[in-house]
C-alpha atoms as a PDB file:
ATOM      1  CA  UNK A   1       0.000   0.000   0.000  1.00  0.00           C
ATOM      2  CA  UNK A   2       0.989   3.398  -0.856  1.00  0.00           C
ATOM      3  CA  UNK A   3       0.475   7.068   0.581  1.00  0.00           C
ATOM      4  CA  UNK A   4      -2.120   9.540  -0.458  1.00  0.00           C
ATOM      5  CA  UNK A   5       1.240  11.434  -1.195  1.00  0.00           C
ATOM      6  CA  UNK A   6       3.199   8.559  -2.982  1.00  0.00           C
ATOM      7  CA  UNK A   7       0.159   7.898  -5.188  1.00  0.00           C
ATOM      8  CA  UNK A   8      -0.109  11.576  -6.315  1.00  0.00           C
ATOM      9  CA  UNK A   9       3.559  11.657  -7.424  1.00  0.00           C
ATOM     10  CA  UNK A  10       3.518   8.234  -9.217  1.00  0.00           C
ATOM     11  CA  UNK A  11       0.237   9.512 -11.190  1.00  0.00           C
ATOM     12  CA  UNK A  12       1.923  13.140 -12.043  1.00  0.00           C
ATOM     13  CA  UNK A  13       5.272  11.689 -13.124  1.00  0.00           C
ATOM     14  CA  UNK A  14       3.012   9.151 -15.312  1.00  0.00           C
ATOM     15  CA  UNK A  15       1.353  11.760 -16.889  1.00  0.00           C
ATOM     16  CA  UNK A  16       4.415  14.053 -17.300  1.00  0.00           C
ATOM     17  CA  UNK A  17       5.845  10.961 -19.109  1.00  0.00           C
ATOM     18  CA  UNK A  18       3.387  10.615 -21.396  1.00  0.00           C
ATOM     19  CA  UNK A  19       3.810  13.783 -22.900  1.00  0.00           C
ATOM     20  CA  UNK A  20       7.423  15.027 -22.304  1.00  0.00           C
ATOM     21  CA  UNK A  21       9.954  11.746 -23.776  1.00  0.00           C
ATOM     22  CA  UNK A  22      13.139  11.136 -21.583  1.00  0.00           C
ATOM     23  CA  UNK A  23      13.617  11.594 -18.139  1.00  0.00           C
ATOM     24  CA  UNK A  24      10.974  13.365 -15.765  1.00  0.00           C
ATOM     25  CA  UNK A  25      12.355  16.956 -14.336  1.00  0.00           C
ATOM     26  CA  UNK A  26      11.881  17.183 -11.008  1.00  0.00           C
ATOM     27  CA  UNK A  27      10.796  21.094 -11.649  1.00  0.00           C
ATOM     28  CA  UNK A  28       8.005  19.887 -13.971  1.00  0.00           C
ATOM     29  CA  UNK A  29       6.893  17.244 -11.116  1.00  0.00           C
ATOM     30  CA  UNK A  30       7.185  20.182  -8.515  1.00  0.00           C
ATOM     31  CA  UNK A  31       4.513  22.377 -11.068  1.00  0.00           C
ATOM     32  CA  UNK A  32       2.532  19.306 -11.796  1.00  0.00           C
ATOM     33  CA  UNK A  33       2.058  19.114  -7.534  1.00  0.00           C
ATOM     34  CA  UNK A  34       2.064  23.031  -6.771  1.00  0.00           C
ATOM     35  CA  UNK A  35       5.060  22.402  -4.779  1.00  0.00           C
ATOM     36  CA  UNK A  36       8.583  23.507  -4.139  1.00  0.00           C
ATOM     37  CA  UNK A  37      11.412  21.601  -5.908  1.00  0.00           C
ATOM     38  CA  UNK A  38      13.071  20.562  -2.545  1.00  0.00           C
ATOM     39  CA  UNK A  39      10.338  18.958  -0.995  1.00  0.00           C
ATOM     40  CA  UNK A  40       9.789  17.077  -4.154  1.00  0.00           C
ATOM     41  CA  UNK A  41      13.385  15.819  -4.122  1.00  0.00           C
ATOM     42  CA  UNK A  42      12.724  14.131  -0.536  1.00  0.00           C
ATOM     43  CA  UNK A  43       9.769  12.103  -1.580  1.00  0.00           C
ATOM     44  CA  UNK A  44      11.545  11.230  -4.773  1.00  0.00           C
ATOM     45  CA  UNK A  45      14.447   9.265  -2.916  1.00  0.00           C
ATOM     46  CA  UNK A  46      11.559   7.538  -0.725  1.00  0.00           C
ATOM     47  CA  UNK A  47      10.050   6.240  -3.809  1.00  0.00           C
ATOM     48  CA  UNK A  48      13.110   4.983  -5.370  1.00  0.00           C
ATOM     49  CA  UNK A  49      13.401   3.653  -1.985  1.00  0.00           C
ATOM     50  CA  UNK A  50      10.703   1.618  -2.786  1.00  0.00           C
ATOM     51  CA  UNK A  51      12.134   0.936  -6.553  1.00  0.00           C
ATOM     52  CA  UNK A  52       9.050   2.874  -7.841  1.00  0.00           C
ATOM     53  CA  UNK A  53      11.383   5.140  -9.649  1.00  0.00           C
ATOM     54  CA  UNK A  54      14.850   5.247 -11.092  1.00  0.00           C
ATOM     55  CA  UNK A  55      16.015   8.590  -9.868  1.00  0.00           C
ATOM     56  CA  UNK A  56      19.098   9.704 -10.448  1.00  0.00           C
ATOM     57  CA  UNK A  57      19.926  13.615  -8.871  1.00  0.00           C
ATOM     58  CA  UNK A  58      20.358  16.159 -11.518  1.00  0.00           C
ATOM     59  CA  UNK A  59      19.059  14.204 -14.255  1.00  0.00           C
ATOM     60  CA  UNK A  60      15.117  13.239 -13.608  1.00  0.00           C
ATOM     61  CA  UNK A  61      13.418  10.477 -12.952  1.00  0.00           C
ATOM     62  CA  UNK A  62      11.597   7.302 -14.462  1.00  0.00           C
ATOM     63  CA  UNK A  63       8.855   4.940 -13.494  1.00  0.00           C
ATOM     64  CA  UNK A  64      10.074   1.505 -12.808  1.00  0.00           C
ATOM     65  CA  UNK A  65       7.198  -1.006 -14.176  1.00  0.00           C
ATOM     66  CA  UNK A  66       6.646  -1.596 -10.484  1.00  0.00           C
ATOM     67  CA  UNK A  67       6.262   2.682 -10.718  1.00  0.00           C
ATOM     68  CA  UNK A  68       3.800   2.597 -13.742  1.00  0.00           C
ATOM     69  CA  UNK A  69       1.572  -0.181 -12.605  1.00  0.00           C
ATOM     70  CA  UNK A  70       0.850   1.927  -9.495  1.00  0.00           C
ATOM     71  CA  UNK A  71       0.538   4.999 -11.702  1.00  0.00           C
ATOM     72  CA  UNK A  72      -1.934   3.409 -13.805  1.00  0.00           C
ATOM     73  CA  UNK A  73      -3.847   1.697 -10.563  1.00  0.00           C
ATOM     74  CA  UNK A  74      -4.680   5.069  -8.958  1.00  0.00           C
ATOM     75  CA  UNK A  75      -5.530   6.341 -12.772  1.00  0.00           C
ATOM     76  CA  UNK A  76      -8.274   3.929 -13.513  1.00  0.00           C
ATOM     77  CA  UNK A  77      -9.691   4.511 -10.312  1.00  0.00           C
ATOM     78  CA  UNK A  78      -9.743   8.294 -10.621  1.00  0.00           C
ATOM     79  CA  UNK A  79     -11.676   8.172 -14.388  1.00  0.00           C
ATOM     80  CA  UNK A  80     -13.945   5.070 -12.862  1.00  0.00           C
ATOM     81  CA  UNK A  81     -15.192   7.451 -10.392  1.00  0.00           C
ATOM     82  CA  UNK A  82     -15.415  10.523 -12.598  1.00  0.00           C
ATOM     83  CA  UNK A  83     -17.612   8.240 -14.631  1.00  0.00           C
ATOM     84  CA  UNK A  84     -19.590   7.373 -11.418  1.00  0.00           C
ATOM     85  CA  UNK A  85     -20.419  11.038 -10.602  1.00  0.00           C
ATOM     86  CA  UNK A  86     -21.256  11.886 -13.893  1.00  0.00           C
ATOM     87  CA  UNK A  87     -23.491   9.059 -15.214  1.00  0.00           C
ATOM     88  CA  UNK A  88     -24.927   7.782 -11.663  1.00  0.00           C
ATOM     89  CA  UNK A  89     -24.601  11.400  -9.701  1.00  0.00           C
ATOM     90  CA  UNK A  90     -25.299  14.087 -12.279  1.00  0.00           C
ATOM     91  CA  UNK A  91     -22.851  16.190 -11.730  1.00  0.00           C
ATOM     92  CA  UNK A  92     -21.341  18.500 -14.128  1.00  0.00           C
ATOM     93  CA  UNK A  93     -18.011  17.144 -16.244  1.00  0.00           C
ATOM     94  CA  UNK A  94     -16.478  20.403 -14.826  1.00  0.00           C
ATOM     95  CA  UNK A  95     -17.295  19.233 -11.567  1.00  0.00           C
ATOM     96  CA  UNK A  96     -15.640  16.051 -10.705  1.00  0.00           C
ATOM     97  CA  UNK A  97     -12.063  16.385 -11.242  1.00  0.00           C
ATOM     98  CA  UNK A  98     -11.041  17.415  -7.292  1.00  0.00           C
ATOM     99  CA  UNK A  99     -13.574  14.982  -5.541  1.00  0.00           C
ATOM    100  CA  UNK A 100     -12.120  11.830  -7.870  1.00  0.00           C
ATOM    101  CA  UNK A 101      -9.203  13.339  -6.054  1.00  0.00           C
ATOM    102  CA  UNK A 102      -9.978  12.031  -3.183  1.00  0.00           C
ATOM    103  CA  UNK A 103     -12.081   8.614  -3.997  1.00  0.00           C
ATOM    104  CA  UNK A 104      -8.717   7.301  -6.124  1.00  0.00           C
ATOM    105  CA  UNK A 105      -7.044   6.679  -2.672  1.00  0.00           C
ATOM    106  CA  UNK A 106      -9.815   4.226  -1.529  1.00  0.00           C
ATOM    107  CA  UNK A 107      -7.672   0.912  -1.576  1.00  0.00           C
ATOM    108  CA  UNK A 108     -10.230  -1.736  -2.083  1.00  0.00           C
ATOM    109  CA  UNK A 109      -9.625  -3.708  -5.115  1.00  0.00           C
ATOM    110  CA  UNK A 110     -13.114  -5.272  -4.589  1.00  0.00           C
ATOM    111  CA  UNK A 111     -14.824  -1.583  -5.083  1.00  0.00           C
ATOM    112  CA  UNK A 112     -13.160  -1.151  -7.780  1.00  0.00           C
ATOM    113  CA  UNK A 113     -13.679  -3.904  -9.982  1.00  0.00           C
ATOM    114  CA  UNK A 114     -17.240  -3.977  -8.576  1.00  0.00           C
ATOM    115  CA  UNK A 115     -18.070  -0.285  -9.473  1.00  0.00           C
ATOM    116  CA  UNK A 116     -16.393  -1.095 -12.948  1.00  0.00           C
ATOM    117  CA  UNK A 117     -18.722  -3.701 -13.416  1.00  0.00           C
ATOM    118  CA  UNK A 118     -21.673  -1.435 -11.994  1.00  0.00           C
ATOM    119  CA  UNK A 119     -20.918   0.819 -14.580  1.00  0.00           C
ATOM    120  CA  UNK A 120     -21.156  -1.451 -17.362  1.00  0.00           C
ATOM    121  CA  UNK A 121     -16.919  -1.708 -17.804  1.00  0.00           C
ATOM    122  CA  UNK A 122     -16.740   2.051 -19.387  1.00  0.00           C
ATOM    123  CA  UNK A 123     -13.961   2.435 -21.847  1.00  0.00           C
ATOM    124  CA  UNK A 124     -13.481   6.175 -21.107  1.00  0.00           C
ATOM    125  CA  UNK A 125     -14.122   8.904 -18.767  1.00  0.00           C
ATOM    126  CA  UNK A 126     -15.869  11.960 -18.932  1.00  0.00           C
ATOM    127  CA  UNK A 127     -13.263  13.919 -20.528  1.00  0.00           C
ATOM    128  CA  UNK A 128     -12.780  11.227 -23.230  1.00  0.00           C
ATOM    129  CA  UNK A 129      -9.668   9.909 -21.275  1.00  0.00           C
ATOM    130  CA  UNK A 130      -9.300   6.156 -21.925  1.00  0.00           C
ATOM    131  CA  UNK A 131      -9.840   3.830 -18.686  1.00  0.00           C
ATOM    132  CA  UNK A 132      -7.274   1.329 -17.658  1.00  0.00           C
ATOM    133  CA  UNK A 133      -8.766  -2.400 -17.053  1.00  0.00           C
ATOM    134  CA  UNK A 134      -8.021  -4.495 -14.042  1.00  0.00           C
ATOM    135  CA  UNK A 135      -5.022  -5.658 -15.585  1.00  0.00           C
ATOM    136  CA  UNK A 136      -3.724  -2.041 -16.818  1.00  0.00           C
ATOM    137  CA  UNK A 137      -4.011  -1.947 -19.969  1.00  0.00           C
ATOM    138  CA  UNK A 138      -6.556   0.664 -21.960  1.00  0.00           C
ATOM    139  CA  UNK A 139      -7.432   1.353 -25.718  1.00  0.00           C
ATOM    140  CA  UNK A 140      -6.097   4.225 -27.699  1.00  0.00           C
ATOM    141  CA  UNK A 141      -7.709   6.145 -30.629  1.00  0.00           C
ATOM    142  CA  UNK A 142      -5.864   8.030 -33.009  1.00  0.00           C
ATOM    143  CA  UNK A 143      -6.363  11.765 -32.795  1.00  0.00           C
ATOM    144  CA  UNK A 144      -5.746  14.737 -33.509  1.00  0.00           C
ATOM    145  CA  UNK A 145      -5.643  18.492 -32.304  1.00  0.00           C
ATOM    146  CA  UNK A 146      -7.898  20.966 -33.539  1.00  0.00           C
ATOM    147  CA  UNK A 147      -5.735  23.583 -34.114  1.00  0.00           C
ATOM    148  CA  UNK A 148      -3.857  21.031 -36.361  1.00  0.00           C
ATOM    149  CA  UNK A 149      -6.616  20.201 -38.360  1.00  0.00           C
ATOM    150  CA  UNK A 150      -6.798  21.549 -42.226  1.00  0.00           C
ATOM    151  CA  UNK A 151      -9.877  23.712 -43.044  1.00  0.00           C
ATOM    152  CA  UNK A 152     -12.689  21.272 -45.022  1.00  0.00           C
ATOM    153  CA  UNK A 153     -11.805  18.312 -42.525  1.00  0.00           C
ATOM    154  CA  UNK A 154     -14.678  17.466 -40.771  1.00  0.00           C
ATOM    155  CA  UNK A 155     -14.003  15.209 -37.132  1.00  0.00           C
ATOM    156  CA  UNK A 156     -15.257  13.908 -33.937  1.00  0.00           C
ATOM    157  CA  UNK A 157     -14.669  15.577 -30.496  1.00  0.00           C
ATOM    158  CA  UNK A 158     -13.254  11.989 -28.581  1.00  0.00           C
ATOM    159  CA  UNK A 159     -11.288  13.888 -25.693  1.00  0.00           C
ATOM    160  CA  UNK A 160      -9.428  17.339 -24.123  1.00  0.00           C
ATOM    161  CA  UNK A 161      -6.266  17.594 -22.462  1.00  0.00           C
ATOM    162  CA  UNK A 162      -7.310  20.446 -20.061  1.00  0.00           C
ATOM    163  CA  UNK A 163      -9.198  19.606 -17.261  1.00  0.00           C
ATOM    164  CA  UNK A 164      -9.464  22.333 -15.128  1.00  0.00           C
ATOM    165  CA  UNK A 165     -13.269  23.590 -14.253  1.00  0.00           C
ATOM    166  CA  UNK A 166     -12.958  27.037 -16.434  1.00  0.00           C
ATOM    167  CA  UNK A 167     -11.549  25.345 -19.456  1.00  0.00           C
ATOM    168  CA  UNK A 168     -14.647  22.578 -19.263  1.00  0.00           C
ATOM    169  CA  UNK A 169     -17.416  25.457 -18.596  1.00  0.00           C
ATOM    170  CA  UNK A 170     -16.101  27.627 -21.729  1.00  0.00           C
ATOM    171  CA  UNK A 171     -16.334  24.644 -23.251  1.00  0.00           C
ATOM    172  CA  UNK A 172     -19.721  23.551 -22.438  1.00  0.00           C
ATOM    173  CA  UNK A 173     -20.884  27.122 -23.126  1.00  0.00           C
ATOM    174  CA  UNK A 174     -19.606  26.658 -26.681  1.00  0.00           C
ATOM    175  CA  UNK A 175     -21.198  23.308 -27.346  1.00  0.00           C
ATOM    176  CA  UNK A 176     -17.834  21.792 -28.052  1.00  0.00           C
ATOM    177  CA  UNK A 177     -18.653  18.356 -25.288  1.00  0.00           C
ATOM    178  CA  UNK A 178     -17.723  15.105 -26.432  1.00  0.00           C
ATOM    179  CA  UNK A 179     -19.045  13.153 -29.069  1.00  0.00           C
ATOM    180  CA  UNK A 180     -20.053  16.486 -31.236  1.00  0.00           C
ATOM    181  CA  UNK A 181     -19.172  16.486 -34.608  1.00  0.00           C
ATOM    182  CA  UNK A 182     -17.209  19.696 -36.199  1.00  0.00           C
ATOM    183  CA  UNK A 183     -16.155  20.708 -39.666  1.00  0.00           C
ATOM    184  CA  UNK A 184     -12.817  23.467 -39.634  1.00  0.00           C
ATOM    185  CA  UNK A 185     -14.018  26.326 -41.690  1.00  0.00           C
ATOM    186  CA  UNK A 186     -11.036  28.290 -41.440  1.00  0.00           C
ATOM    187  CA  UNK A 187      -8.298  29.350 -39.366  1.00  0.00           C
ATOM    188  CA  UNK A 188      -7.164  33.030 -38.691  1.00  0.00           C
ATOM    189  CA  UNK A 189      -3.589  33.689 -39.886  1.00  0.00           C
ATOM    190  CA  UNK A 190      -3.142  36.253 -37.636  1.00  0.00           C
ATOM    191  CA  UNK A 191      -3.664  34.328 -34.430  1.00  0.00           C
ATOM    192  CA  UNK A 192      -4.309  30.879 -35.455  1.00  0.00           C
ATOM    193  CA  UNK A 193      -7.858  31.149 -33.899  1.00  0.00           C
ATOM    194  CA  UNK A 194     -10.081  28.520 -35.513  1.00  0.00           C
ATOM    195  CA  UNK A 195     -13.044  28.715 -37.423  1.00  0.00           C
ATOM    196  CA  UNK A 196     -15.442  25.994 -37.309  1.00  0.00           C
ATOM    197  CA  UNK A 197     -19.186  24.565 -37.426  1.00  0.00           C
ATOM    198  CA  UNK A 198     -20.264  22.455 -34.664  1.00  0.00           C
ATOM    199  CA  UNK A 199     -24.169  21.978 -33.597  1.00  0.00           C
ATOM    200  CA  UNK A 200     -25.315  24.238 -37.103  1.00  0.00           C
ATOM    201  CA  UNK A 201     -23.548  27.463 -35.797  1.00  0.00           C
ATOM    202  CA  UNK A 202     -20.528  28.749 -36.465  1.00  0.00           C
ATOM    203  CA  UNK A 203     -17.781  28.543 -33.515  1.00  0.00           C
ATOM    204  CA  UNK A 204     -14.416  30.271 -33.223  1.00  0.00           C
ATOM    205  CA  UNK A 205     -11.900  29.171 -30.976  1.00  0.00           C
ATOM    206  CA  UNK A 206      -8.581  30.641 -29.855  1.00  0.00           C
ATOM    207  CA  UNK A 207      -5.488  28.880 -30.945  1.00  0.00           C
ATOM    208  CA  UNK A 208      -4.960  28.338 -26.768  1.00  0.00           C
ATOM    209  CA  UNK A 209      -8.192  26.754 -26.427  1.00  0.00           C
ATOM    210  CA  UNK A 210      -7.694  24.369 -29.939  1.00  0.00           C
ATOM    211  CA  UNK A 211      -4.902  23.080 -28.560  1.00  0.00           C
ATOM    212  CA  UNK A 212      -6.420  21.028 -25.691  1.00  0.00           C
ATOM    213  CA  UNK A 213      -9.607  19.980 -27.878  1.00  0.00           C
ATOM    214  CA  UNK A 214      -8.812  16.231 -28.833  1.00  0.00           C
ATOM    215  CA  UNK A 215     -10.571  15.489 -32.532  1.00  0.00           C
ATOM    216  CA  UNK A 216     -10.796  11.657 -34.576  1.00  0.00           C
ATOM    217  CA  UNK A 217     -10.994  12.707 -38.025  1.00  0.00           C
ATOM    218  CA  UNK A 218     -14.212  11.226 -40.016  1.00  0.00           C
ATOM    219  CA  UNK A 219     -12.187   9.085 -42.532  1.00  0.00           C
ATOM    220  CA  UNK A 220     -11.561   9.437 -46.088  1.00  0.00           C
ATOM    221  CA  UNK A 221     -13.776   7.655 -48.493  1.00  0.00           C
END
């Protein structure tokens, strides 16, 4: 069994990982926690303590597979829940981030496989993230960002990358929730804003915003 603590850094240097190749920073893991570099290098010696990480001072760190598999443990029971309050609870998407904060330390294997299997084994979260089974593996689907995509290409909203409540609201106010099919219908030179049609209206989007809105393209016939 892991900390509250321990589980929060294993998850946040797995999701640093994902997106940044190489060796985790122990800066970045100090932003991804809102906390100060030297109390991050502490808990980073306990865990490689543990052989969770390979840590090496000065040069980052990496998830052992021991690491990862508790990464992706405390994952699937964050987006399980997230699905929980959403489908079962009614709350808001922009609503459940911080309280699956806390339910994702509950260590009861039983609760989780049960609620997985309450919820009808849910391949992805609220947010269109993809959920890890029992065994820690999860499905990925090819996508792409909107502020990548060529005008005329028409696409899927599957997913964002920003999860914080004001991001999810402005995009709820725009329409732009998962599963709603766009078409780009241009995109602003000037500041790469996009263009596009979504619900019968036409929607533009800052370049800042585009880049966290996760798209599978409708493909070519």
């Amino acid at each position: 069994m892991h900390s509250f603590t321990e589980e929060n850094y294993l998850k946040v240097i797995y999701h640093i990982s994902q997106t940044e190749p190489g060796t985790v920073q122990t800066n970045a893991i100090a932003n991804g926690l809102n906390t100060k570099a030297a109390s991050v290098t502490d808990m980073l010696k306990k865990l490689a303590d543990k052989q969770l990480i390979d840590y090496i001072k000065y040069q980052g760190v990496t998830l052992t597979e021991k690491g990862k598999a508790a990464a992706i443990k405390v994952i699937r029971k964050h987006r399980l829940w997230e699905v929980f309050l959403v489908d079962k609870l009614k709350f808001r998407w922009d609503e459940v981030h911080d309280i699956a904060e806390e339910l994702e330390h509950i260590n009861s294997s039983i609760l989780v496989e049960r609620l997985d299997d309450f919820l009808g084994f849910p391949k992805r979260d609220p947010h269109g993230d993809p959920i890890p089974d029992q065994h820690g593996n999860f499905e990925l689907s090819a996508h792409i960002h909107l502020h990548e995509i060529a005008k005329g290409k028409t696409g899927i909203i599957i997913g964002v990358s920003e999860h914080s409540s004001p991001f999810l609201i402005h995009l709820e106010k725009l329409g732009l929730t998962i599963g709603v099919a766009i078409t780009v219908h241009g995109i602003t030179a000037y500041d790469g804003s996009v263009e596009l049609i979504a619900n019968a209206q036409k929607i533009n989007v800052s370049r800042k915003v585009a880049q966290h809105i996760l798209v599978k393209l409708e493909e070519t016939k």
